[in-house]
Protein backbone atom coordinates (compact mmCIF):
# COMPACT_ATOMS: atom_id res chain seq x y z
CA UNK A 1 -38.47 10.83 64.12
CA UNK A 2 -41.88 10.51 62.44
CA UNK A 3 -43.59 7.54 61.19
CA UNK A 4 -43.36 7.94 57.48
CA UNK A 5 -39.61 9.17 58.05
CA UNK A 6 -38.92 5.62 59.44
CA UNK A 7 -40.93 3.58 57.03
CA UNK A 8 -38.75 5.91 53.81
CA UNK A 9 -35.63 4.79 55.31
CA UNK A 10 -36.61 1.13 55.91
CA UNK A 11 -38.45 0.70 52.43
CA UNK A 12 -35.21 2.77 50.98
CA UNK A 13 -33.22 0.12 52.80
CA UNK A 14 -34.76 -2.55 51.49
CA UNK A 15 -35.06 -1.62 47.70
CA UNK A 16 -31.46 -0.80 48.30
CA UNK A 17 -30.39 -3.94 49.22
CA UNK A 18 -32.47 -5.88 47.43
CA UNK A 19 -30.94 -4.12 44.11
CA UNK A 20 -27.72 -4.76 45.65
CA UNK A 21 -27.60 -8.21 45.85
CA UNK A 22 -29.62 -8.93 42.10
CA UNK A 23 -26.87 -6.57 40.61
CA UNK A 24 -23.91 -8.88 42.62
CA UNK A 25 -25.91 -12.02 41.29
CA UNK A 26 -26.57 -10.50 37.36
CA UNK A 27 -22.64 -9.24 37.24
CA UNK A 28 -21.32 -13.02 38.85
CA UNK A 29 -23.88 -14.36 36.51
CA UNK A 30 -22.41 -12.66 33.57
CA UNK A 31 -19.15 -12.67 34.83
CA UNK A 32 -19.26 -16.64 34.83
CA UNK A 33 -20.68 -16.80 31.29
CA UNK A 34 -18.24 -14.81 29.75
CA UNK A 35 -15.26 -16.53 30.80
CA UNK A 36 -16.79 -19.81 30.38
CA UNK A 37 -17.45 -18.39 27.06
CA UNK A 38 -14.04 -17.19 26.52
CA UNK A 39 -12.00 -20.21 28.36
CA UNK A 40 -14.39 -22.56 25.45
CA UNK A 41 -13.57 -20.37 22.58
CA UNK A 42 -9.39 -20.34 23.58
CA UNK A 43 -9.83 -24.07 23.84
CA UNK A 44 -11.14 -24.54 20.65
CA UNK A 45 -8.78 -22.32 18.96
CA UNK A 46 -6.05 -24.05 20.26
CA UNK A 47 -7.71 -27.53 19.17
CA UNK A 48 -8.22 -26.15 15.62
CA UNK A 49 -4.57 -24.42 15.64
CA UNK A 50 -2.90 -27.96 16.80
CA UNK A 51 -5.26 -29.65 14.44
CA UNK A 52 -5.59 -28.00 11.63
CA UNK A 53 -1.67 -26.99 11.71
CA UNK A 54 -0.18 -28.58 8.31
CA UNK A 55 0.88 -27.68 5.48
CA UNK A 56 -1.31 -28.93 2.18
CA UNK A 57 -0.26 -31.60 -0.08
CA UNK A 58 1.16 -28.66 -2.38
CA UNK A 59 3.45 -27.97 0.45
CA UNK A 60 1.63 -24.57 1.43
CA UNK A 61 -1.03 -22.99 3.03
CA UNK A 62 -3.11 -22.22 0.06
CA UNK A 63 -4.41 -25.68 -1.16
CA UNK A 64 -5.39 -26.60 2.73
CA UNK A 65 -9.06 -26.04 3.13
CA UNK A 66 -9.07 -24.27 6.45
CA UNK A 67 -7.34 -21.60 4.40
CA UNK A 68 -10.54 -20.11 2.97
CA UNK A 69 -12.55 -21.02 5.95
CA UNK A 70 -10.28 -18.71 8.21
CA UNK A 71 -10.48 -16.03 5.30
CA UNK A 72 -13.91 -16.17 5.15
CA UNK A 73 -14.27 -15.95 8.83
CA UNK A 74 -13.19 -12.20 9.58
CA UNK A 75 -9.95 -13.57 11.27
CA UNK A 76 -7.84 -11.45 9.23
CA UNK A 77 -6.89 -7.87 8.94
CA UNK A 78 -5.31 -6.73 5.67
CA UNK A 79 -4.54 -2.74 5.95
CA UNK A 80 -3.71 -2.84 2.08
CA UNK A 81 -7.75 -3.09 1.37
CA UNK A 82 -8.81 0.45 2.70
CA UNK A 83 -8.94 3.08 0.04
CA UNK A 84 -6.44 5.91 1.20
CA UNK A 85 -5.41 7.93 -1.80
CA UNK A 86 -8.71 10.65 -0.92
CA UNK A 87 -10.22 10.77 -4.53
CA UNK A 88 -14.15 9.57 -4.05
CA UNK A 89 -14.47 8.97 -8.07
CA UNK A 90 -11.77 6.04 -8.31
CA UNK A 91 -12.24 4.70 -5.46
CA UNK A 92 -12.44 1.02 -5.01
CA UNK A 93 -14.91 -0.34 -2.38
CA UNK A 94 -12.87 -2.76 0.15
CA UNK A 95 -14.23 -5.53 -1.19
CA UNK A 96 -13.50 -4.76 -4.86
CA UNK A 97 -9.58 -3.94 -2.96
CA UNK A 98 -9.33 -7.53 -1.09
CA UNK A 99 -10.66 -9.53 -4.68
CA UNK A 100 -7.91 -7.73 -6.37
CA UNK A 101 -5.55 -8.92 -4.15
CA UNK A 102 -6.53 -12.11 -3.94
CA UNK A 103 -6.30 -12.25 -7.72
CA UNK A 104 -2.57 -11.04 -7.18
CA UNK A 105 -1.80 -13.74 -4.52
CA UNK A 106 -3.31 -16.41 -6.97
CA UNK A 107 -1.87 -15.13 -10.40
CA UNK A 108 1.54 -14.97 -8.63
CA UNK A 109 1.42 -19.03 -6.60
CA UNK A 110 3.19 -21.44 -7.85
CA UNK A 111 3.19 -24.32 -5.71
CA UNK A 112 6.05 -26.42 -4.72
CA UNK A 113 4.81 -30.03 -5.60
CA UNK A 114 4.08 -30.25 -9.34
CA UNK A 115 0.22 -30.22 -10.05
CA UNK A 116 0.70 -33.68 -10.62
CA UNK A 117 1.96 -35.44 -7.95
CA UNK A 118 -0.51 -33.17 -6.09
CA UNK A 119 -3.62 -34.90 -7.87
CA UNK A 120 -1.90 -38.34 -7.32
CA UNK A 121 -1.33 -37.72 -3.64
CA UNK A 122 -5.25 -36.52 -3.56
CA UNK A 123 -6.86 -39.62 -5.28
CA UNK A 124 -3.89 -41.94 -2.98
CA UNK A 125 -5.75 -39.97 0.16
CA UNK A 126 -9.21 -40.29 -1.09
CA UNK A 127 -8.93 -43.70 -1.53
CA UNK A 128 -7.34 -44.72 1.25
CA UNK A 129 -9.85 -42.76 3.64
């Protein structure tokens, strides 16, 4: 076996190896981060579920703030906002779809505690805080 054949293999070793073990460090390096990442985000989820789990003074969801927070956050998946009838020239854009909706769900809410006692139990909370 030749010279240069030796030194191919060994420097082929070597930049072998050495690739080797900085893709097992980069992958248990990323590997690490991402569930960290993921174990932190569950957490907090679970935090802000038990938290923030409560119906509103108007006994619903709608008057509790995190209600548009969570809406706004891309949390949600509402199939009714996609346009599926095939005509291009009435076609709604999605968001145009989800505002109409929302308009629905808000024309149609009545909530269970008169208005009233709702704005008393707000100024009781606000000050009392």
């Amino acid at each position: 076996m030749s010279l240069r054949l030796r030194l191919t293999i060994i420097y082929s070793a070597l930049t072998g190896s050495i690739l080797l073990i900085f893709g097992i460090l980069l992958y248990s390096l990323v590997n690490i981060l991402l569930v960290s990442q993921v174990d932190t985000t569950l957490n907090q989820t679970a935090n802000d579920l038990l938290v923030g789990w409560r119906v509103g003074p108007g006994g619903d969801f709608l008057q509790d703030p995190n209600t548009l927070r969570f809406l706004r956050s891309g949390e949600h998946f509402y199939t009714g906002s996609f346009e599926t009838s095939g005509s291009p020239e009435s076609a709604r854009t999605m968001i145009e779809n989800l505002h109409a909706r929302v308009e629905q769900i808000l024309a149609r809410h009545q909530p269970i505690v008169p208005v009233s006692r709702v704005e008393d139990l707000r100024r009781y909370v606000e000050a009392n805080r």
